[in-house]
Protein backbone atom coordinates (compact mmCIF):
# COMPACT_ATOMS: atom_id res chain seq x y z
CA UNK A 1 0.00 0.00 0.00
CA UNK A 2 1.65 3.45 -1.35
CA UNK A 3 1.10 6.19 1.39
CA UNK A 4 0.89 9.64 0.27
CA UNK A 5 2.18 12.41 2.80
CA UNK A 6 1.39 15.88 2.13
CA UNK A 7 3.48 18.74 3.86
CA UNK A 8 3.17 22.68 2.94
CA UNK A 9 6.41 23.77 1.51
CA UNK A 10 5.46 27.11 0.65
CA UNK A 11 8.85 28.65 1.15
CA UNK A 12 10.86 25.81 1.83
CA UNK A 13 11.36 24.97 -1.75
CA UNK A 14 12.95 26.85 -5.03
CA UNK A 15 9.44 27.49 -6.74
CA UNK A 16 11.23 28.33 -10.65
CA UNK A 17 13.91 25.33 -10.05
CA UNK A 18 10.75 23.30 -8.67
CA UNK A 19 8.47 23.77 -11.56
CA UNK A 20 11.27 23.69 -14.33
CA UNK A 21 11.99 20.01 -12.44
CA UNK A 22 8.65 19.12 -13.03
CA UNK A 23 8.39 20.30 -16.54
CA UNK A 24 11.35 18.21 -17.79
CA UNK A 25 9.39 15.52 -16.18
CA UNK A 26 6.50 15.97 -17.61
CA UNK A 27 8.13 16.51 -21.16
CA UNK A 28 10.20 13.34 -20.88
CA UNK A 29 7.34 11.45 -20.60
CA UNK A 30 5.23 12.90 -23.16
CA UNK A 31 8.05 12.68 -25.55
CA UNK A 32 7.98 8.58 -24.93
CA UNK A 33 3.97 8.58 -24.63
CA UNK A 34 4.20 10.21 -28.28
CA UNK A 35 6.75 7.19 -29.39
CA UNK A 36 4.54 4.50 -28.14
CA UNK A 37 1.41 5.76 -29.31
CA UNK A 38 2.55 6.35 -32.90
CA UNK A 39 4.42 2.48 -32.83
CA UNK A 40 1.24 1.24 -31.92
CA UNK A 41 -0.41 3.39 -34.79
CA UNK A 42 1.52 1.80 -37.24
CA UNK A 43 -0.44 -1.19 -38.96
CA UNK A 44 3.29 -2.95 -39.90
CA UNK A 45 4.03 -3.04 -35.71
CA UNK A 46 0.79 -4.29 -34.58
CA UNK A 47 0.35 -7.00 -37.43
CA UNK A 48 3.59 -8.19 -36.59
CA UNK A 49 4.79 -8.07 -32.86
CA UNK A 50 3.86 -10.72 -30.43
CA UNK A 51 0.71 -10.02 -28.60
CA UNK A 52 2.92 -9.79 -25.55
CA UNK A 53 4.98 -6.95 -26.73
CA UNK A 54 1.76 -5.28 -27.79
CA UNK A 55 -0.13 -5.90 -24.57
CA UNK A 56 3.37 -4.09 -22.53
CA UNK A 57 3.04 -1.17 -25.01
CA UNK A 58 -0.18 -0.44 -23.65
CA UNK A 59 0.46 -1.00 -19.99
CA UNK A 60 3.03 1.63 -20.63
CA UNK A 61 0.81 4.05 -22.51
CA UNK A 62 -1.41 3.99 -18.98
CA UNK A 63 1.17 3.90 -16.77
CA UNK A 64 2.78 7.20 -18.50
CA UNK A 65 -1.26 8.76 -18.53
CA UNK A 66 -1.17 8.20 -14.98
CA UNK A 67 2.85 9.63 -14.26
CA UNK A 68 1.44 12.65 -16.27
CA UNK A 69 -1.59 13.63 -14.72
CA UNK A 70 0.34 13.34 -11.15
CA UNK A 71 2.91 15.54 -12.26
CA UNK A 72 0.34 17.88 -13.71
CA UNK A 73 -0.96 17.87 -10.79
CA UNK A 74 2.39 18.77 -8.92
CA UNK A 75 2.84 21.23 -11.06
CA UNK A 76 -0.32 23.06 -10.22
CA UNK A 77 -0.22 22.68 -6.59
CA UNK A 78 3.66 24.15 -7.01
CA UNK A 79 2.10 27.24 -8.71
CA UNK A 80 -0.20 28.02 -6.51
CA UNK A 81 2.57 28.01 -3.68
C-alpha cells in the first residue's frame, strides 16, 4: 500500500527550479507517450509483434497517462505556492 504524505512547503522549496523540475518531467514522458502511441499506430508493428509486446506497449501508454496527470498535478499545486 503506497502512502501519500502531504506537507506545505510554501517557502521551503525553489518554486522556478521546482516547476522547471517538473516540466522536464512531464516533457520526458510525453516525448515517450508520443513514441509509443505512434508504434502502436503503425499497422506494420501491430500485425507483426507478439501479442505480448503489444499488450506491454499499452500497460506503458497507462502507466505514462497516470505519471502525467500526477505531475500535472504537482505542477499546479507548485504554482499556486
Amino acid at each position: 500500500m503506497i502512502r501519500t504524505i502531504l506537507v506545505p512547503m510554501a517557502g521551503l522549496i525553489d518554486k522556478g527550479a521546482e516547476l522547471a523540475r517538473v516540466g522536464k518531467e512531464i516533457a520526458k514522458r510525453e516525448n515517450e507517450l508520443a513514441g509509443l502511441e505512434a508504434r502502436l499506430a503503425d499497422d506494420r508493428f501491430v500485425n507483426g509483434a507478439p501479442p505480448a509486446v503489444i499488450e506491454k506497449q499499452r500497460a506503458r501508454i497507462a502507466q505514462l497517462r497516470q505519471e502525467l496527470a500526477t505531475l500535472h498535478e504537482q505542477e499546479s499545486r507548485i504554482r499556486e505556492l
